[in-house]
Protein backbone atom coordinates (compact mmCIF):
# COMPACT_ATOMS: atom_id res chain seq x y z
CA UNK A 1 -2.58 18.37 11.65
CA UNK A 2 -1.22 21.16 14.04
CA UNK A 3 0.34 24.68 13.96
CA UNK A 4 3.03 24.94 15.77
CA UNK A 5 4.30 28.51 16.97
CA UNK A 6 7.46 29.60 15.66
CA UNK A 7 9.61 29.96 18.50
CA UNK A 8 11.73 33.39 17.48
CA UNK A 9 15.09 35.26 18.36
CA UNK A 10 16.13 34.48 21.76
CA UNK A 11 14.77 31.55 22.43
CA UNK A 12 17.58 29.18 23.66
CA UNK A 13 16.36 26.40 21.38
CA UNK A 14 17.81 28.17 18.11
CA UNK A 15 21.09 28.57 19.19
CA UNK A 16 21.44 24.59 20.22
CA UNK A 17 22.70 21.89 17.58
CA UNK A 18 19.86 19.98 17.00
CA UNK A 19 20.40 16.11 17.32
CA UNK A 20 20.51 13.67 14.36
CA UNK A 21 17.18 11.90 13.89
CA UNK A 22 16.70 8.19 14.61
CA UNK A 23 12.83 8.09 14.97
CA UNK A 24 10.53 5.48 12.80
CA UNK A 25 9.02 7.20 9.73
CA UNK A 26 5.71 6.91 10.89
CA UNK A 27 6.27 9.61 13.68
CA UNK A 28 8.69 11.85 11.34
CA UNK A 29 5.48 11.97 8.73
CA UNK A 30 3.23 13.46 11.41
CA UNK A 31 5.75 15.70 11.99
CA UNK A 32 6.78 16.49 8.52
CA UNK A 33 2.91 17.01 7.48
CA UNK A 34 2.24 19.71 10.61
CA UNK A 35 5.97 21.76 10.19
CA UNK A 36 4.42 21.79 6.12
CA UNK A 37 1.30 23.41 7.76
CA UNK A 38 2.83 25.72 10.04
CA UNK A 39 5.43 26.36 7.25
CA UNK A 40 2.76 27.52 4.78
CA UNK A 41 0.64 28.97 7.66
CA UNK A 42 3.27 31.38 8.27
CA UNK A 43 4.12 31.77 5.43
CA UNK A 44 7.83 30.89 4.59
CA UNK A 45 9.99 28.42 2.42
CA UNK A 46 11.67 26.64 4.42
CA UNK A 47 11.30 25.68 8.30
CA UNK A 48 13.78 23.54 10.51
CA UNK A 49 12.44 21.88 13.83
CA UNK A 50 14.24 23.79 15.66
CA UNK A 51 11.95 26.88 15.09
CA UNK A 52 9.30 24.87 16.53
CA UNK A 53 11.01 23.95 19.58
CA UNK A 54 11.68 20.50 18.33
CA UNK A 55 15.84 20.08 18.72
CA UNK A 56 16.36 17.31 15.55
CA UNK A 57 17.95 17.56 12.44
CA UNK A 58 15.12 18.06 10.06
CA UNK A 59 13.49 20.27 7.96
CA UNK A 60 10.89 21.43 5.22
CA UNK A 61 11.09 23.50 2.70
CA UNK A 62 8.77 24.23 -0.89
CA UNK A 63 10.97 26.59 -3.28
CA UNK A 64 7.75 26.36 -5.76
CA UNK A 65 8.32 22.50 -7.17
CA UNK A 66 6.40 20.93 -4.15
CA UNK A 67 7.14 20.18 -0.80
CA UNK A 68 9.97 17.87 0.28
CA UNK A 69 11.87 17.02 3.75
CA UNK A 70 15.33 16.34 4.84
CA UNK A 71 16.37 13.89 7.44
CA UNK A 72 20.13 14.52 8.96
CA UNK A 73 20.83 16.88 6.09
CA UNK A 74 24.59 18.11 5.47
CA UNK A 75 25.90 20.39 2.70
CA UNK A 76 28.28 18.37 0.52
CA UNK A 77 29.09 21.27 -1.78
CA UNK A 78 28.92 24.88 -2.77
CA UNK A 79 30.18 27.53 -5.10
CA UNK A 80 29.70 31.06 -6.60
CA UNK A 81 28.30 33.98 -4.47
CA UNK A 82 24.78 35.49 -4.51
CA UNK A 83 24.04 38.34 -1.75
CA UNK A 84 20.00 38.49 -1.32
CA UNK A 85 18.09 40.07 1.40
CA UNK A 86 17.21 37.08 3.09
CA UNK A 87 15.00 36.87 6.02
CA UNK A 88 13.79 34.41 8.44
CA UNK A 89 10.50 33.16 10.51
CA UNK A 90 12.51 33.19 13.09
CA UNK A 91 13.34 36.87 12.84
CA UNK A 92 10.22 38.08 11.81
CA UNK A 93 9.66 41.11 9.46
CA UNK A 94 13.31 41.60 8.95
CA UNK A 95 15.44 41.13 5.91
CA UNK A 96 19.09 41.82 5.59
CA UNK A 97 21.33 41.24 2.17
CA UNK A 98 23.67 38.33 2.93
CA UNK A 99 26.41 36.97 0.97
CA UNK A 100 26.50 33.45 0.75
CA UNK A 101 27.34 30.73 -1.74
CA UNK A 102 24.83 31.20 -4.76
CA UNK A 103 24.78 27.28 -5.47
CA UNK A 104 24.48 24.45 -2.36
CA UNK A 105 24.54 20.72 -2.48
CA UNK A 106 22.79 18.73 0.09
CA UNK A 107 22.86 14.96 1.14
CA UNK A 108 20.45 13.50 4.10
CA UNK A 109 17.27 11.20 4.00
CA UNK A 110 13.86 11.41 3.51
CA UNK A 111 11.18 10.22 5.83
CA UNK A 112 11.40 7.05 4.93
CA UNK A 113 15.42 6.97 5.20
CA UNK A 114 16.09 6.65 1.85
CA UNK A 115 18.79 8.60 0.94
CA UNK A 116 18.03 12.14 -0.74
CA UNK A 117 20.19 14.64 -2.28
CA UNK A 118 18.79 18.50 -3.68
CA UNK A 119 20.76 20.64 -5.12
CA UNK A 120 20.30 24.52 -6.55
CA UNK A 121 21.28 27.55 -7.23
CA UNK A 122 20.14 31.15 -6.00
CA UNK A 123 16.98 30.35 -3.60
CA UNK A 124 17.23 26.92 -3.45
CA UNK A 125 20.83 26.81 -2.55
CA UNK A 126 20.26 29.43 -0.18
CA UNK A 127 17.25 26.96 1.75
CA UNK A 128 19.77 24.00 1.53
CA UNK A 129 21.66 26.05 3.75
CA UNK A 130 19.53 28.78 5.93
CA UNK A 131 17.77 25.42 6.64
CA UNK A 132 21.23 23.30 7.80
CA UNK A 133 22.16 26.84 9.41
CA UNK A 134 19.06 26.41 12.04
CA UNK A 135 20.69 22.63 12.40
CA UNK A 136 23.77 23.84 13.96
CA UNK A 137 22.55 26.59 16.16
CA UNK A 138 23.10 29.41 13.43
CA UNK A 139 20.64 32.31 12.81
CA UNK A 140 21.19 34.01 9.81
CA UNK A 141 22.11 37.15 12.11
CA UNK A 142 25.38 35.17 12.38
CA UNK A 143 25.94 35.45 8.87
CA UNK A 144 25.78 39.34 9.12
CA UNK A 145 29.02 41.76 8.55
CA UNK A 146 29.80 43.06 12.51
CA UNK A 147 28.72 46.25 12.17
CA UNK A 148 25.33 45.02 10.16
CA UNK A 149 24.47 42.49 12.82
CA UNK A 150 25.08 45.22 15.33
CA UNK A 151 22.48 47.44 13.81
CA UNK A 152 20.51 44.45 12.95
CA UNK A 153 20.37 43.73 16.82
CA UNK A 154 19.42 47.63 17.52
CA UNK A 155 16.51 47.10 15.44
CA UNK A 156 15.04 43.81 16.69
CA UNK A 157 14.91 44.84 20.52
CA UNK A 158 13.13 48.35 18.90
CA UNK A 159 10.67 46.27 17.17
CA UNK A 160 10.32 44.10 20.19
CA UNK A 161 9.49 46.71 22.11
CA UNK A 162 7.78 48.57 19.66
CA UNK A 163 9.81 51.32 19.74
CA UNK A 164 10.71 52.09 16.16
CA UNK A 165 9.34 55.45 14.52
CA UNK A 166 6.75 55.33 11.36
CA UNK A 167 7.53 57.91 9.18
């Protein structure tokens, strides 16, 4: 299996909708088994091809019940609010509270192409759709109030640089 590096903020790759996924399952396993690795490697909960560099709709993700995979995923359904500082591997060492909906519905395919469906509230909901966010071109900097995602901006080209004071 293989680590892939995490391509981060910037990168043109994150901002593209990733294309829906016709490959055979043997390939999408391979795949599957190494963005697991680099997943848990990094370590997150959740990590869409796209953050490797890989522009197809798929990603991983292990909440704490064991790993699973979603194949052309789309949210179907969501309710309630939930604002958590959520963060991303993409955006690394930041966290920012975000509002979204505090349950999420999914529907897509395994490996295989059977069809799957997961479903939760509070963390998993908010995977379903970080996850399907990365899928579209969205980084959860989108999801920011103006004025946050301003700041939030200021403070990733500091870190970049490494420009921001240690008290």
């Amino acid at each position: 299996m293989a680590i892939y590096p995490i391509r981060t903020f910037g990168d043109p790759v994150l901002r593209a909708k990733a294309a829906n996924v016709a490959d055979a399952p043997s390939s999408l396993q391979r795949l599957v088994d190494d963005m697991l690795e680099t997943m848990y490697e990094a370590p997150g909960v959740g990590l869409a091809a796209p953050q490797i560099g890989i522009s197809k709709r798929i990603f991983v993700a292990d909440v704490g019940d064991g790993p699973f995979a979603m194949v052309n995923p789309e949210i179907v359904e969501v309710s309630g609010s939930w604002t958590f500082d959520e963060g991303c591997l993409s955006v690394p060492g930041h966290f920012w509270p975000i509002k979204r909906p505090g349950y999420a519905k999914a529907r897509g395919t395994n490996v295989q192409g059977d069809p799957v469906e997961y479903e939760g509230e509070e963390l998993m909901g908010r995977v379903l759709q970080h996850e399907i966010d990365h899928l579209n071109g969205m980084l959860l900097l989108e999801r920011l109030p103006r004025r946050t995602k301003k700041q939030a901006l200021k403070e990733i080209r500091e870190s970049s640089l490494g420009l921001i004071d240690h008290p």
